[in-house]
Protein backbone atom coordinates (compact mmCIF):
# COMPACT_ATOMS: atom_id res chain seq x y z
CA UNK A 1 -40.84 -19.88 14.90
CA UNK A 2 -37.31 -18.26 16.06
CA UNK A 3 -35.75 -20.46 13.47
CA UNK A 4 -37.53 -18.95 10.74
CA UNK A 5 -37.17 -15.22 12.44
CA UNK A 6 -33.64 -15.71 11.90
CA UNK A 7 -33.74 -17.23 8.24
CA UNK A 8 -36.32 -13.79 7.44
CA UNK A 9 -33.91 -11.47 8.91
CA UNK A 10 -30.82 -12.93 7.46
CA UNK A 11 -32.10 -13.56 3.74
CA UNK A 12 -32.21 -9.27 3.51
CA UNK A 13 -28.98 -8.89 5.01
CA UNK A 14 -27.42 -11.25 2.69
CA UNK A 15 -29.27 -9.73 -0.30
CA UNK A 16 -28.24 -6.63 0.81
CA UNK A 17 -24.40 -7.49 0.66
CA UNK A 18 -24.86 -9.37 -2.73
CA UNK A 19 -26.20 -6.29 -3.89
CA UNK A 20 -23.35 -4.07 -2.76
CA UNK A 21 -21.04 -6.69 -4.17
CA UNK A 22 -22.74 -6.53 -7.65
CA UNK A 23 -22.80 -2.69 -7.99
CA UNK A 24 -19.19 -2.89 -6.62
CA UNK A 25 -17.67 -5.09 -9.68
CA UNK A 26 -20.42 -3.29 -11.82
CA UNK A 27 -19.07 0.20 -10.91
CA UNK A 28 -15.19 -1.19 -11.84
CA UNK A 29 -16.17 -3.02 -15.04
CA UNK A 30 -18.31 0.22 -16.40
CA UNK A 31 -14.71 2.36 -15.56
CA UNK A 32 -13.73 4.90 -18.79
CA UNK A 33 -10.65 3.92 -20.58
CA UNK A 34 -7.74 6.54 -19.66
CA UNK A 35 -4.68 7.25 -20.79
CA UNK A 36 -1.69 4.84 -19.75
CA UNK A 37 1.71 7.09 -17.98
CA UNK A 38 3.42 6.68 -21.00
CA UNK A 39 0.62 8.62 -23.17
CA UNK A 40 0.17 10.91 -20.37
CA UNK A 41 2.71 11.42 -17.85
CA UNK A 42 1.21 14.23 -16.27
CA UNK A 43 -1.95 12.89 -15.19
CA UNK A 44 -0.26 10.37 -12.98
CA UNK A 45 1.25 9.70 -9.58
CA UNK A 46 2.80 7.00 -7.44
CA UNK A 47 1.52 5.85 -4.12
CA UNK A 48 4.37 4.35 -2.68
CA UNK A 49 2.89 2.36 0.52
CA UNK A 50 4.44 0.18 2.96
CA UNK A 51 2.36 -1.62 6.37
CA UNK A 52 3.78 -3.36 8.99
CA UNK A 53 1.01 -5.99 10.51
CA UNK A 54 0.79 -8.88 13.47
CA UNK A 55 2.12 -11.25 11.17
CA UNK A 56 2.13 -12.54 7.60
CA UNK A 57 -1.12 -14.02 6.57
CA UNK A 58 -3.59 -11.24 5.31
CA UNK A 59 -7.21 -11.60 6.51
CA UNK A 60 -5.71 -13.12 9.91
CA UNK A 61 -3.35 -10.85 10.87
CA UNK A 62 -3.61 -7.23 10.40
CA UNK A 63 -2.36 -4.15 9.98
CA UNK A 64 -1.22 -2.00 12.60
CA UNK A 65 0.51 0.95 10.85
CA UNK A 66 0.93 2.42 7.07
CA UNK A 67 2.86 4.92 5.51
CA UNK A 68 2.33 6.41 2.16
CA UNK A 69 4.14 8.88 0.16
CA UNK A 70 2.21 10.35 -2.67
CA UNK A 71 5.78 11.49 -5.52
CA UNK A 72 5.43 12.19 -9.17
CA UNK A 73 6.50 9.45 -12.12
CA UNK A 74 10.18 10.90 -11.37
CA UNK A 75 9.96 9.86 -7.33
CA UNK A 76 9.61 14.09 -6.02
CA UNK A 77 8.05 13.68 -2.78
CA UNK A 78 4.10 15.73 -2.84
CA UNK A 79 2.99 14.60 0.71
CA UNK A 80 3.15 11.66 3.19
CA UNK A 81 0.68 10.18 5.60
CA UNK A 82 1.51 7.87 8.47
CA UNK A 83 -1.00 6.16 10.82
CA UNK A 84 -1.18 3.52 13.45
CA UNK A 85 -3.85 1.23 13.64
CA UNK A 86 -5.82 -0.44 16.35
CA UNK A 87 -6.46 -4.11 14.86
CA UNK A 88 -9.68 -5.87 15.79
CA UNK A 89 -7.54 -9.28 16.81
CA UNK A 90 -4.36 -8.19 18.63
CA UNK A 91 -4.19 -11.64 20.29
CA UNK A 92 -2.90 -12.79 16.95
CA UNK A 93 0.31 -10.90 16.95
CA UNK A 94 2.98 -13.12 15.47
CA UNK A 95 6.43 -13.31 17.64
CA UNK A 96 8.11 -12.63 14.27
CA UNK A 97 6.15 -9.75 13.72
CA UNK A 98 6.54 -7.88 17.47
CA UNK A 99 10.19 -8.48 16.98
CA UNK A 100 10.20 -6.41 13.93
CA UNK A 101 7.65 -3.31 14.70
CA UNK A 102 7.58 -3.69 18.74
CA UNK A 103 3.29 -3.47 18.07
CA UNK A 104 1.75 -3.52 21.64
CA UNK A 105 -2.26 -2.84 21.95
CA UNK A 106 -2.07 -0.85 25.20
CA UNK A 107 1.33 1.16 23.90
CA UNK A 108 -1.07 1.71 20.70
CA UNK A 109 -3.80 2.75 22.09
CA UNK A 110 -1.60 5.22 24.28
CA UNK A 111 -0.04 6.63 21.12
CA UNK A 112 -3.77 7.20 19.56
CA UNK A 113 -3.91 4.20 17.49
CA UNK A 114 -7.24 4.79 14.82
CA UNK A 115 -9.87 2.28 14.27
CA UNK A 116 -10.02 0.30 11.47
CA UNK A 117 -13.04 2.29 9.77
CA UNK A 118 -11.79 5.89 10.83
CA UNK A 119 -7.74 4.51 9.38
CA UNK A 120 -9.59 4.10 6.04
CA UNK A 121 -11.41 7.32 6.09
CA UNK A 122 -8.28 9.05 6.73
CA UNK A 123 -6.75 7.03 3.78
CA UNK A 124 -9.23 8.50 1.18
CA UNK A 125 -9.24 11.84 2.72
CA UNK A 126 -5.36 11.80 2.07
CA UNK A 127 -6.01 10.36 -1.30
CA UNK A 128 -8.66 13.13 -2.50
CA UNK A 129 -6.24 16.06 -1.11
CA UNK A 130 -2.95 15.31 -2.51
CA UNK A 131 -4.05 13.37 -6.55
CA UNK A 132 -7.22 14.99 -6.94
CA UNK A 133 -8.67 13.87 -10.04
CA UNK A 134 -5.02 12.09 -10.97
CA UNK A 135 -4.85 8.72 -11.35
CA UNK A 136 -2.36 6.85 -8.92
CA UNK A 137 -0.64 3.55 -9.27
CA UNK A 138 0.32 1.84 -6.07
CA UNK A 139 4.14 0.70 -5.34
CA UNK A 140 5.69 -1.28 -2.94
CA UNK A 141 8.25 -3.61 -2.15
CA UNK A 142 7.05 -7.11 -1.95
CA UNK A 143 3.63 -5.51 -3.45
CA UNK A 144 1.39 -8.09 -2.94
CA UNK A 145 1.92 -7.85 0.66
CA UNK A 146 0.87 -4.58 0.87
CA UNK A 147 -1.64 -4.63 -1.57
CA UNK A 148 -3.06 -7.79 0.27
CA UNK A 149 -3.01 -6.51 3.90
CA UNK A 150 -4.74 -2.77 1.86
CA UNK A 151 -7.67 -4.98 0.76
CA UNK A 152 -8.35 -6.50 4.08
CA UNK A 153 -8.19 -3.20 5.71
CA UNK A 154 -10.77 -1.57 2.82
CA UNK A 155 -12.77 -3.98 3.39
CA UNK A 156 -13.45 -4.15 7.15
CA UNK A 157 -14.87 -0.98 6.75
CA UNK A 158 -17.18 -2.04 3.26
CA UNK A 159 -14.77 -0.11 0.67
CA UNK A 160 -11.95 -0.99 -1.82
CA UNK A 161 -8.94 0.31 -2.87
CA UNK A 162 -9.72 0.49 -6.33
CA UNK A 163 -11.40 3.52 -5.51
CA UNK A 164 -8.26 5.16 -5.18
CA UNK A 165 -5.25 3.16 -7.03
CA UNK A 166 -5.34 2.02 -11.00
CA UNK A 167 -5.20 -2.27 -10.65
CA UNK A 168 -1.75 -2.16 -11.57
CA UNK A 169 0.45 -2.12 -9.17
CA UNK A 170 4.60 -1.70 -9.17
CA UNK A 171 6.93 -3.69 -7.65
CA UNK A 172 10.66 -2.34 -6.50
CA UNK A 173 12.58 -5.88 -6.50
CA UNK A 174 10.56 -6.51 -9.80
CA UNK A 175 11.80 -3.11 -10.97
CA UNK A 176 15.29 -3.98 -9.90
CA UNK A 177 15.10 -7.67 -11.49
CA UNK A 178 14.22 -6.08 -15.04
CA UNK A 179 17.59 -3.60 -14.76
CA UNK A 180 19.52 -7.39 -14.16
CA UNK A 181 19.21 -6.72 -10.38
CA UNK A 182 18.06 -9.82 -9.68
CA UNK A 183 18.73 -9.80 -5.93
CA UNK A 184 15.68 -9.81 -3.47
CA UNK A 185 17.21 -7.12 -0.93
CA UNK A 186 18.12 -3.66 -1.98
CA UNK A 187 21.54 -4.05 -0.46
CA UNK A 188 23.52 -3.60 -4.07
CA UNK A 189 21.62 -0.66 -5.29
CA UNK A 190 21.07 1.09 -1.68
CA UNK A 191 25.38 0.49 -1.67
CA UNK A 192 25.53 1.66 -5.38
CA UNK A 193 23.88 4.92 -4.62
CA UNK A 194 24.22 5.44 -1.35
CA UNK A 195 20.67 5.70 -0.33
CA UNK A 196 20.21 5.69 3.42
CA UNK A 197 18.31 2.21 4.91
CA UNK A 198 15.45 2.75 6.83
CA UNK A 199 15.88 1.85 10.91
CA UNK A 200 15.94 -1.83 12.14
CA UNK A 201 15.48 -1.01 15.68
CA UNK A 202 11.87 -2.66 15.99
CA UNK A 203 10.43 0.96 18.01
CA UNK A 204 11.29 2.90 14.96
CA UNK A 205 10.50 0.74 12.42
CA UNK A 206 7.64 2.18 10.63
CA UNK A 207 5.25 1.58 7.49
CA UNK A 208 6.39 5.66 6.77
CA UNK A 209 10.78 5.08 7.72
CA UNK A 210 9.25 1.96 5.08
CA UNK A 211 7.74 4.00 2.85
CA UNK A 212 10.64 7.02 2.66
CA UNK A 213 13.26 4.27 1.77
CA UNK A 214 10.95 2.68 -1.12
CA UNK A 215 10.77 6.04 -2.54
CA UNK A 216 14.52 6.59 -2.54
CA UNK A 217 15.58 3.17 -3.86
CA UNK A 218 12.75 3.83 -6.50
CA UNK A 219 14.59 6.94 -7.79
CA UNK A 220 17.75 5.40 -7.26
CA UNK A 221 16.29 2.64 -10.05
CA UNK A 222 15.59 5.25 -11.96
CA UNK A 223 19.39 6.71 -11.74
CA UNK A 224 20.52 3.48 -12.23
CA UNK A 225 18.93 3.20 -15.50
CA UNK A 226 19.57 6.54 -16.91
CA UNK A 227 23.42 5.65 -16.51
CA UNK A 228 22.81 2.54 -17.58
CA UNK A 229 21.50 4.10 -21.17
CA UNK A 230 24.09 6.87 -21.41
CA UNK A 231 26.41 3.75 -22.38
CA UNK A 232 24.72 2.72 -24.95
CA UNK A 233 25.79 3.56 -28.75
CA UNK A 234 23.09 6.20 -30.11
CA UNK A 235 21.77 4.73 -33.85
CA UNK A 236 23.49 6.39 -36.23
């Protein structure tokens, strides 16, 4: 009889979640076309994002800090956000990660670390106030990293993403491989320009000194490119 209790009071719950699931994809499928930045420059920004996490497998380890910079197409800063994050599993805190972001749970906590569910409510609440009705492409460097560790943290708390970023996303070393850059670091263009590295010391290494950096070797692309044209023979 408890057996079958169980099976009756699961069976809803999973229904429930299919459901959610359905109207989820139904709700991104039924999206309105809208005009790509090309067509319409003005209606778009960038979300330049960067997390640091308790390691490198997304959906194990987690995130315990982002930064995100909201700029125009042309990389002029609008706002910024930075938060730390309380992960559900801190146990799983990779030695290669504490040696990069110095993440302790207790030192978190301390410094007001969010929950998971209030980190994402914060996220959209950022999202609404500085695009608006804008639509907002995501960059990064290394994007799927981010992008993976974004989805995991949406989703603890039953939301997506896609709410807020177009599925595109940019990538700054794909960026820089396109201009013939085809390095993975951003040592030659950071050099080129001079744009200032963010720090390596592991208590100040942040998904926001992350984040700040991205946007300037992102414009510095940009520079790169416009000099790279102004060599080239105009058609006659």
């Amino acid at each position: 009889m408890k057996r079958l209790w169980v099976i009756l009071f699961v069976i809803p719950l999973f229904a429930q979640e299919t459901e959610k699931e359905d109207s989820f994809i139904q709700k991104m499928e039924d999206k309105a076309p809208i005009p790509h930045p090309n067509e319409a420059p003005d209606q778009w920004l960038l979300a330049h994002i960067d997390v640091e996490t308790t390691g490198l497998l997304p959906g194990h380890h987690e995130m315990i800090d982002v930064g995100i910079v909201m700029t125009t197409l042309e990389g002029d800063i609008l706002d910024s956000l930075f938060l730390r994050i309380q992960p559900a599993n801190p146990e799983r805190l990779s030695p290669g990660a504490k040696a990069v972001n110095a993440f302790d749970a207790d030192h978190w906590q301390k410094m007001g670390a969010l929950q998971q569910s209030v980190a994402v409510d914060s996220i959209i609440a950022f999202h609404k106030r500085t695009a608006g009705e804008k639509h907002v492409l995501m960059v990064a460097y290394n994007s799927h990293f981010d992008a993976a560790f974004m989805d995991h943290l949406f989703r603890s708390a039953n939301k997506t993403w896609r709410d807020l970023y177009y599925y595109f996303i940019l990538d700054i070393p794909s960026m820089a491989w396109g201009l013939g850059i085809q390095e993975l670091t951003s040592n030659w263009i950071r050099d080129r320009y001079q744009v200032a590295d963010e720090p390596h010391i592991a208590e100040e290494h942040t998904g926001i000194t992350g984040a700040m950096v991205n946007v300037r070797i992102y414009k510095a692309l940009l520079q790169y490119r416009q000099d790279i044209m102004s060599n080239v023979p105009s058609k006659k």
